[in-house]
PDB file of N, CA and C in Angstrom:
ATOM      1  N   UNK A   1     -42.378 -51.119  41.487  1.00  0.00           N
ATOM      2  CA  UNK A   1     -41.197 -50.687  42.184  1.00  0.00           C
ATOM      3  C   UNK A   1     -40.070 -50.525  41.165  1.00  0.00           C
ATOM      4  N   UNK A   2     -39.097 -49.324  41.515  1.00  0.00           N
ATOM      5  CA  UNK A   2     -38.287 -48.626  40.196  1.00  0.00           C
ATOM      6  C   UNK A   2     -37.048 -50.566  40.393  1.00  0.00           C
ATOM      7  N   UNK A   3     -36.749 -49.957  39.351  1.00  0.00           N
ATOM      8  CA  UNK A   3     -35.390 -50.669  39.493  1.00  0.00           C
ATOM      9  C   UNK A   3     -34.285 -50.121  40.033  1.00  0.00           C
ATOM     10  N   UNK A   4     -33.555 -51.413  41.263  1.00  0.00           N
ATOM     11  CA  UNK A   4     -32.531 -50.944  41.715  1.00  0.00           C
ATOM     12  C   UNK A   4     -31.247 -51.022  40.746  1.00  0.00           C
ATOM     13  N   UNK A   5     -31.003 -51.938  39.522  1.00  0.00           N
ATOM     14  CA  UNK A   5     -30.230 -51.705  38.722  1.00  0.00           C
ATOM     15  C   UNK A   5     -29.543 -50.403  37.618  1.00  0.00           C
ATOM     16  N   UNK A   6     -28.502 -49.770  38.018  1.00  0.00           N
ATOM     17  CA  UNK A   6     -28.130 -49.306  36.828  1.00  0.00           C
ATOM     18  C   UNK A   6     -28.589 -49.400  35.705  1.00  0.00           C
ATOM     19  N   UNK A   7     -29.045 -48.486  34.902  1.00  0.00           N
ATOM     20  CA  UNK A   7     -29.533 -49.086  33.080  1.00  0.00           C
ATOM     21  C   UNK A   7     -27.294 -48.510  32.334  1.00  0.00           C
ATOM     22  N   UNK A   8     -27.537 -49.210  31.560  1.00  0.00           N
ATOM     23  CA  UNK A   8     -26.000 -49.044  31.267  1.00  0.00           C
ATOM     24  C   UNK A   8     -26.354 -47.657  30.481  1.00  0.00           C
ATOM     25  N   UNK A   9     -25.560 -46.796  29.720  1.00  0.00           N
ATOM     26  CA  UNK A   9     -25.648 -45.943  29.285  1.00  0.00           C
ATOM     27  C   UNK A   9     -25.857 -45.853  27.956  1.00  0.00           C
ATOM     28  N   UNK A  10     -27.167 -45.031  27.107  1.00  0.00           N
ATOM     29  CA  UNK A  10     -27.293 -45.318  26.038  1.00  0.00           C
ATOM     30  C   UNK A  10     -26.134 -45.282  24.951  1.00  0.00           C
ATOM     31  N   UNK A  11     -25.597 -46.162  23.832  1.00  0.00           N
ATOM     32  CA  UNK A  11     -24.780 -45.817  22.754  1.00  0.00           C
ATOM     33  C   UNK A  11     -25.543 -44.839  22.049  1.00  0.00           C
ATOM     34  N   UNK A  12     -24.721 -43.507  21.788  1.00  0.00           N
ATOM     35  CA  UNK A  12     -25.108 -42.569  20.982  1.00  0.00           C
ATOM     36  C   UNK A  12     -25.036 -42.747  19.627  1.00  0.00           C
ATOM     37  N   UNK A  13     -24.418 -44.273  18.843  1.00  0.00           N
ATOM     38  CA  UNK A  13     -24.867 -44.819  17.507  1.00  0.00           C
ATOM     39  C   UNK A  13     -26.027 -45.322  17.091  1.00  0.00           C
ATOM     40  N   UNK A  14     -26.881 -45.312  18.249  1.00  0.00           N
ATOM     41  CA  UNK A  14     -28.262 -46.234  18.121  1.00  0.00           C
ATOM     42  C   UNK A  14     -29.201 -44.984  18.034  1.00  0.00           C
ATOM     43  N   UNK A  15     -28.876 -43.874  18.377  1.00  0.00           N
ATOM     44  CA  UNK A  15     -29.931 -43.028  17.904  1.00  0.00           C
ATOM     45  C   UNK A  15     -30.228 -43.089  16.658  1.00  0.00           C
ATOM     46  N   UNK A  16     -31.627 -42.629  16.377  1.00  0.00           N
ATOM     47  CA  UNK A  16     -32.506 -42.287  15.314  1.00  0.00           C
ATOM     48  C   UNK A  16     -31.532 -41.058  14.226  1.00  0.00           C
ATOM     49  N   UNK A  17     -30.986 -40.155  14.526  1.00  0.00           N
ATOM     50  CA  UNK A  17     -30.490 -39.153  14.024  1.00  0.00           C
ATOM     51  C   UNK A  17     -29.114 -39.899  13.172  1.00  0.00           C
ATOM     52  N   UNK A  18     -28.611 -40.641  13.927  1.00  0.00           N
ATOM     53  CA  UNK A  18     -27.202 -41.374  13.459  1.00  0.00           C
ATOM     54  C   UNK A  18     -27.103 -42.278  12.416  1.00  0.00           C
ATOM     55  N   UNK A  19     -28.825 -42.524  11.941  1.00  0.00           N
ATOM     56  CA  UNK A  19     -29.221 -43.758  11.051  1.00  0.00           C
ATOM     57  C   UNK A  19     -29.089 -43.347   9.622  1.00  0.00           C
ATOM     58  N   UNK A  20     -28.066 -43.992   9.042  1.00  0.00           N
ATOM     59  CA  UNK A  20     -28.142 -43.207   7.601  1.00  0.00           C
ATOM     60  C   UNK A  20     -29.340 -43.146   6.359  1.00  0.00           C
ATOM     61  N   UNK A  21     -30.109 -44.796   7.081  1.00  0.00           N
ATOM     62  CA  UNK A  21     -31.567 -44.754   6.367  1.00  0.00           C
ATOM     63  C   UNK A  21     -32.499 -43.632   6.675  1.00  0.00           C
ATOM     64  N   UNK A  22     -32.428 -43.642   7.576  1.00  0.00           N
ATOM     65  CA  UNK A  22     -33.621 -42.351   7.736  1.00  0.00           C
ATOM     66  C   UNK A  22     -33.276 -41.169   7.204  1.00  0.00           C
ATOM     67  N   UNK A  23     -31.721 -40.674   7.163  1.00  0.00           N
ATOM     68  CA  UNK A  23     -31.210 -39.620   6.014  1.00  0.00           C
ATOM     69  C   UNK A  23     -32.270 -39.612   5.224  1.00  0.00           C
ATOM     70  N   UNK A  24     -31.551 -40.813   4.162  1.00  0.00           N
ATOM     71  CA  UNK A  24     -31.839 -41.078   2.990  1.00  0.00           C
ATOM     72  C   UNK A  24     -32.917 -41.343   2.789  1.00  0.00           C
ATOM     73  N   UNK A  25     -34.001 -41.881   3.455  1.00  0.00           N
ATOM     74  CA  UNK A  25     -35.761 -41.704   3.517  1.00  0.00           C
ATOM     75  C   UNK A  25     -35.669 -40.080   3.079  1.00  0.00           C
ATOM     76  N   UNK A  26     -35.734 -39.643   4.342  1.00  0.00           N
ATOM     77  CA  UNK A  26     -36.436 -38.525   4.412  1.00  0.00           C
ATOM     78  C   UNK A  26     -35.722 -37.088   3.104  1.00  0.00           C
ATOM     79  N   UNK A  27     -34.246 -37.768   2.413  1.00  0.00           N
ATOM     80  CA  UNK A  27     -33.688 -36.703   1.539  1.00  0.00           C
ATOM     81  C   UNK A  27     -34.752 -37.174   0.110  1.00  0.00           C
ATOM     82  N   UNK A  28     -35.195 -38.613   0.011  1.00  0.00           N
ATOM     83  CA  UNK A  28     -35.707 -39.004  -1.002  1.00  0.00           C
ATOM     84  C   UNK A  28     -36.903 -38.166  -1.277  1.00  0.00           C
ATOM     85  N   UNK A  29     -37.628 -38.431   0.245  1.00  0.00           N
ATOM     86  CA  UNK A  29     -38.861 -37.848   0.113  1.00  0.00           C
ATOM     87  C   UNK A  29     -39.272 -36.326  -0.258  1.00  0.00           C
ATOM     88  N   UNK A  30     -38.185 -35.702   0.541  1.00  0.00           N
ATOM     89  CA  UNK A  30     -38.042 -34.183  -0.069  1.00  0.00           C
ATOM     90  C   UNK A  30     -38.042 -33.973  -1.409  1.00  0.00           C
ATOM     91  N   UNK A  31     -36.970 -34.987  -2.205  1.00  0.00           N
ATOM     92  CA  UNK A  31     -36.578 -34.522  -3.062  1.00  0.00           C
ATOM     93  C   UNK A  31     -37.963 -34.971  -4.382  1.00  0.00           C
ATOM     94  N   UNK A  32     -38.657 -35.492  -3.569  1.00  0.00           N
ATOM     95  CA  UNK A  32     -39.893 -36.374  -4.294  1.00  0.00           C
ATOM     96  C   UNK A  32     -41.174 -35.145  -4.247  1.00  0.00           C
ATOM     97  N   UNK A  33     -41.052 -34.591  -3.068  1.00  0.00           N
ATOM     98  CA  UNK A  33     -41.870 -32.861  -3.072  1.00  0.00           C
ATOM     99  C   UNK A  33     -41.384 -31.951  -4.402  1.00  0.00           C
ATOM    100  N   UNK A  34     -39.776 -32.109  -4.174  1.00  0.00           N
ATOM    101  CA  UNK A  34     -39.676 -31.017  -4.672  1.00  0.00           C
ATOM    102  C   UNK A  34     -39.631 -31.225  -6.322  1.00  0.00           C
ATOM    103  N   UNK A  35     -39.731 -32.290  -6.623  1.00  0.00           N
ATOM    104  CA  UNK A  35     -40.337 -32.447  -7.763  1.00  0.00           C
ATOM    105  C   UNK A  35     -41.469 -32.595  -8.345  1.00  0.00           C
ATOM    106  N   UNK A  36     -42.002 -32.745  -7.749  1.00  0.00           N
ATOM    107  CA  UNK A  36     -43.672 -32.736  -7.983  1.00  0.00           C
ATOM    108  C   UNK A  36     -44.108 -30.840  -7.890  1.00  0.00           C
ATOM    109  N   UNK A  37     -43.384 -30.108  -7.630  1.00  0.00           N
ATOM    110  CA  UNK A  37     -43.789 -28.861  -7.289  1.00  0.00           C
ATOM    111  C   UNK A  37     -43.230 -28.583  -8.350  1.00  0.00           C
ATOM    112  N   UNK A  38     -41.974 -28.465  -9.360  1.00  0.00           N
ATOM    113  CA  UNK A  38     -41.145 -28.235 -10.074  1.00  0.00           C
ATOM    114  C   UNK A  38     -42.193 -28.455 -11.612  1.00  0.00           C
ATOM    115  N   UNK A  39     -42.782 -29.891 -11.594  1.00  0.00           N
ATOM    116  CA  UNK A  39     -43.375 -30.471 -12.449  1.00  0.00           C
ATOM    117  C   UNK A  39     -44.744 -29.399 -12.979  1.00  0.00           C
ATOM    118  N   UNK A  40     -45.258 -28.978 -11.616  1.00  0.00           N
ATOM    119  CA  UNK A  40     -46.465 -28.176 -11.183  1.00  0.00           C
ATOM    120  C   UNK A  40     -46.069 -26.926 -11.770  1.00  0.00           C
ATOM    121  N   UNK A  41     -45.295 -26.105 -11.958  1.00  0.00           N
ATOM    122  CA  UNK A  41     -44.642 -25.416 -12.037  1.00  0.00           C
ATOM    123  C   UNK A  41     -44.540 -25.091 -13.466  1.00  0.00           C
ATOM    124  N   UNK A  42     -43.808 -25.962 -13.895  1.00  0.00           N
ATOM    125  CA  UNK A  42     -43.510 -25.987 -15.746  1.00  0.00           C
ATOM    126  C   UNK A  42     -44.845 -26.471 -16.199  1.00  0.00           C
ATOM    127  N   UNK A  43     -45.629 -27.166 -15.861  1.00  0.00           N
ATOM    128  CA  UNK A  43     -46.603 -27.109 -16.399  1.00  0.00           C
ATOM    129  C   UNK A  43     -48.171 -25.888 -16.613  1.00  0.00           C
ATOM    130  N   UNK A  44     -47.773 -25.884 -15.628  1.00  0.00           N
ATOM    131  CA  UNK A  44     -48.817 -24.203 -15.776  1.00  0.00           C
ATOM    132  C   UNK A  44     -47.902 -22.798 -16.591  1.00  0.00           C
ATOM    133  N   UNK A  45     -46.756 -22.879 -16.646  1.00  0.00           N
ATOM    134  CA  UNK A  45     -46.447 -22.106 -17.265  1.00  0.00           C
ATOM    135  C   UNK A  45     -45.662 -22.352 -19.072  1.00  0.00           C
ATOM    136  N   UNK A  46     -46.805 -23.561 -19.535  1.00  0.00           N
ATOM    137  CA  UNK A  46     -46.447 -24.065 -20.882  1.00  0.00           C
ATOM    138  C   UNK A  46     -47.936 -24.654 -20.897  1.00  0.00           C
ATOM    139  N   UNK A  47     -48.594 -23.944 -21.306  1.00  0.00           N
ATOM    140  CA  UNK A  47     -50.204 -24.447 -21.434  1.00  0.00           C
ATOM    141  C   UNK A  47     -50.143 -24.731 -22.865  1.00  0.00           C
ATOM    142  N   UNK A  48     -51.216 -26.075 -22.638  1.00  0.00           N
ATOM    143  CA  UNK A  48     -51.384 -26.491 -24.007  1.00  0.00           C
ATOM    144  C   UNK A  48     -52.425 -25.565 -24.996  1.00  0.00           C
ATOM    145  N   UNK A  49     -51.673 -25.577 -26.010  1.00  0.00           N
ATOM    146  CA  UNK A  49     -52.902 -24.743 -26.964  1.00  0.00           C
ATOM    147  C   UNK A  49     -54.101 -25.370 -27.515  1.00  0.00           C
ATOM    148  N   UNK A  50     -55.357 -24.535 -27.632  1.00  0.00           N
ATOM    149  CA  UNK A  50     -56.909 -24.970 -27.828  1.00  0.00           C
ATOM    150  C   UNK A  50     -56.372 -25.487 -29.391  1.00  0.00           C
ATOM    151  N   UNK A  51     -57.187 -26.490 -29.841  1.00  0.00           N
ATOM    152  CA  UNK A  51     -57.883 -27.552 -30.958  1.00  0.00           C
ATOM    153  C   UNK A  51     -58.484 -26.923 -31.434  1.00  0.00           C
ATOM    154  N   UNK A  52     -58.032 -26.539 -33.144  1.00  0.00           N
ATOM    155  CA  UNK A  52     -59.103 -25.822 -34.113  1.00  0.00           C
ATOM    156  C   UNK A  52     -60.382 -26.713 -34.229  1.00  0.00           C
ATOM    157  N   UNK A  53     -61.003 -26.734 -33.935  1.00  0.00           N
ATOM    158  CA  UNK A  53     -62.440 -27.528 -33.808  1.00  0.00           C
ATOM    159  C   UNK A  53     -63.704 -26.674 -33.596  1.00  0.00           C
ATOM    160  N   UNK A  54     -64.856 -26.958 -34.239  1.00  0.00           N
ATOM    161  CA  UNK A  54     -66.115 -27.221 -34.049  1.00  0.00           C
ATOM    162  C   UNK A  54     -67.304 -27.813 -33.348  1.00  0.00           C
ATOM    163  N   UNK A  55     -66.461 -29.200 -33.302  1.00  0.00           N
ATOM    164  CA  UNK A  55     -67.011 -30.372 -32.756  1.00  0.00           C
ATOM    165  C   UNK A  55     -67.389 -30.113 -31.311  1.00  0.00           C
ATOM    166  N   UNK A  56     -68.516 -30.500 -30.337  1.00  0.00           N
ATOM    167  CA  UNK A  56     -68.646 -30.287 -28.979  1.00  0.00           C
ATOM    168  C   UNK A  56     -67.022 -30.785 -28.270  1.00  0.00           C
ATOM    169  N   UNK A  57     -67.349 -30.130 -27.436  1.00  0.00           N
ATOM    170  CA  UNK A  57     -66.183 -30.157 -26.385  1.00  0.00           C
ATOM    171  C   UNK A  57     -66.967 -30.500 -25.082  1.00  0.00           C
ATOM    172  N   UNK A  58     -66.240 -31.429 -23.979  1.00  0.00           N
ATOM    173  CA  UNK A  58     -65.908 -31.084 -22.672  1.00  0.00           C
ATOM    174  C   UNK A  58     -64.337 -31.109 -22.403  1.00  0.00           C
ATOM    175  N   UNK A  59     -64.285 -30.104 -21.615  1.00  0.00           N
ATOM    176  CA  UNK A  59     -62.839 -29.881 -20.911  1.00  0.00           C
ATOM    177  C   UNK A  59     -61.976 -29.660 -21.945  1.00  0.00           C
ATOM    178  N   UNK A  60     -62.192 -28.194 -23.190  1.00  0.00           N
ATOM    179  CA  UNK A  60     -61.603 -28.598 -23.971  1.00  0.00           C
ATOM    180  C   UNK A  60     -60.736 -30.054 -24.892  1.00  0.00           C
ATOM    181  N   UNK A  61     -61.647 -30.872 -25.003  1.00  0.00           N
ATOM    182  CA  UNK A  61     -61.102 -31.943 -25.741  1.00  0.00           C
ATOM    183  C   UNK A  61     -62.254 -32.320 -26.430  1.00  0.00           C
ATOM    184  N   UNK A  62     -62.526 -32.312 -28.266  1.00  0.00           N
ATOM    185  CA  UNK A  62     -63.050 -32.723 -28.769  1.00  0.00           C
ATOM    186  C   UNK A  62     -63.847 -34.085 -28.810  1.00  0.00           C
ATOM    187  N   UNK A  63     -65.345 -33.926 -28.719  1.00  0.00           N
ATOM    188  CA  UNK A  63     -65.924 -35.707 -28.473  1.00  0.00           C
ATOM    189  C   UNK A  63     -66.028 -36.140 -29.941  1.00  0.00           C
ATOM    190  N   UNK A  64     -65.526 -35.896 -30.929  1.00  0.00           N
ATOM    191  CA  UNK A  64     -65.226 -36.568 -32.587  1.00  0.00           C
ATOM    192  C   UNK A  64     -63.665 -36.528 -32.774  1.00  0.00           C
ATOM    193  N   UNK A  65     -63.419 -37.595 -33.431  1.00  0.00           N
ATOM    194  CA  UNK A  65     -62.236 -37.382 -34.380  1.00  0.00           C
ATOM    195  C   UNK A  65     -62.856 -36.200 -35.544  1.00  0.00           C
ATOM    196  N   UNK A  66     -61.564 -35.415 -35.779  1.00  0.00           N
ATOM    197  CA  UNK A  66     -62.020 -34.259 -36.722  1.00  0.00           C
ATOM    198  C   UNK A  66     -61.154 -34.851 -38.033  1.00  0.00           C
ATOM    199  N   UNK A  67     -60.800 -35.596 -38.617  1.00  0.00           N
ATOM    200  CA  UNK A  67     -60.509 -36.426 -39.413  1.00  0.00           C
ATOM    201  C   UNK A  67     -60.007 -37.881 -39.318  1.00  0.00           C
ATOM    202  N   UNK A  68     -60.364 -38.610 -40.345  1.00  0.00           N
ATOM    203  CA  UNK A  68     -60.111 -39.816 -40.512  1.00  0.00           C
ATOM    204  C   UNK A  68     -58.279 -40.282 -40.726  1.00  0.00           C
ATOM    205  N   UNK A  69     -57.892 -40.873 -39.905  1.00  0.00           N
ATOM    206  CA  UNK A  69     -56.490 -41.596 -40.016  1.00  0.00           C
ATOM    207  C   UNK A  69     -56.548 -42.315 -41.019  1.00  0.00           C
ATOM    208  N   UNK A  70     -55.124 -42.237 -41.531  1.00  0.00           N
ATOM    209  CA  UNK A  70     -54.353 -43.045 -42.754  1.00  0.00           C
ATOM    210  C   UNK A  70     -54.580 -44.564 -42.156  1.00  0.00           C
ATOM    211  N   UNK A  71     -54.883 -45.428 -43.021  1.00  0.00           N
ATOM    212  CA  UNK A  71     -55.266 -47.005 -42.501  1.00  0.00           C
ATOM    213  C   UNK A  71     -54.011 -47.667 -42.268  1.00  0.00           C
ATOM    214  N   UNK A  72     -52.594 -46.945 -42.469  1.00  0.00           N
ATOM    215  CA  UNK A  72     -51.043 -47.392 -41.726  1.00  0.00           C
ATOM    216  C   UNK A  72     -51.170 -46.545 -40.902  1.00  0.00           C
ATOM    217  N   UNK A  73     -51.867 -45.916 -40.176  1.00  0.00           N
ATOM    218  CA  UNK A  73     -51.211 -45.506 -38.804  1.00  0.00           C
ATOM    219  C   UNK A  73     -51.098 -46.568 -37.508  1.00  0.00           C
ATOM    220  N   UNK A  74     -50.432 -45.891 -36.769  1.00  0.00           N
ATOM    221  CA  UNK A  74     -50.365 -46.971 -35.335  1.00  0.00           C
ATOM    222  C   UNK A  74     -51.167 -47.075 -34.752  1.00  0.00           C
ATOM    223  N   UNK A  75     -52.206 -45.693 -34.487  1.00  0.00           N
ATOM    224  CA  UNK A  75     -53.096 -45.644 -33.250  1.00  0.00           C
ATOM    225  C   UNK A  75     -54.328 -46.632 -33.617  1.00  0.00           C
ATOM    226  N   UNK A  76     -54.633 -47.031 -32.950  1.00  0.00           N
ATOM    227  CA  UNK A  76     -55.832 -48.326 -32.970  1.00  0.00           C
ATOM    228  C   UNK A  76     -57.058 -48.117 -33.067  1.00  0.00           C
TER     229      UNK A  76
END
């Protein structure tokens, strides 16, 4: 059985639309697309150049070192 009470009238500050978090969610998230598309973007149009090499390849990337490092280098 309905209710015979009045419901009081909603505050139009409690809406969803009025919430400044959800702004700011949803401007983040955009702005989180639209960088990832941007990224997508500059990267296909700055391709890396092929490795003078010999050595077998998959996926263009050499499976040898094609020379021996200086014994002060950093890489490990």
């Amino acid at each position: 059985m309905p209710s015979l009470t009045p419901r009081p009238p909603e505050d139009s500050r409690n809406r969803w639309f009025h919430q400044p978090v959800v702004w700011l969610g949803g401007f983040i998230f955009l702005a989180s697309l639209a960088g990832c598309v941007w990224m997508i973007v500059l990267g296909s149009q700055h391709a890396d150049e092929s490795l003078l090499t010999n050595a077998p390849q998959i996926m263009k990337m050499p499976l040898d070192r094609s020379a021996e490092l200086p014994p002060d280098s950093d890489v490990p």
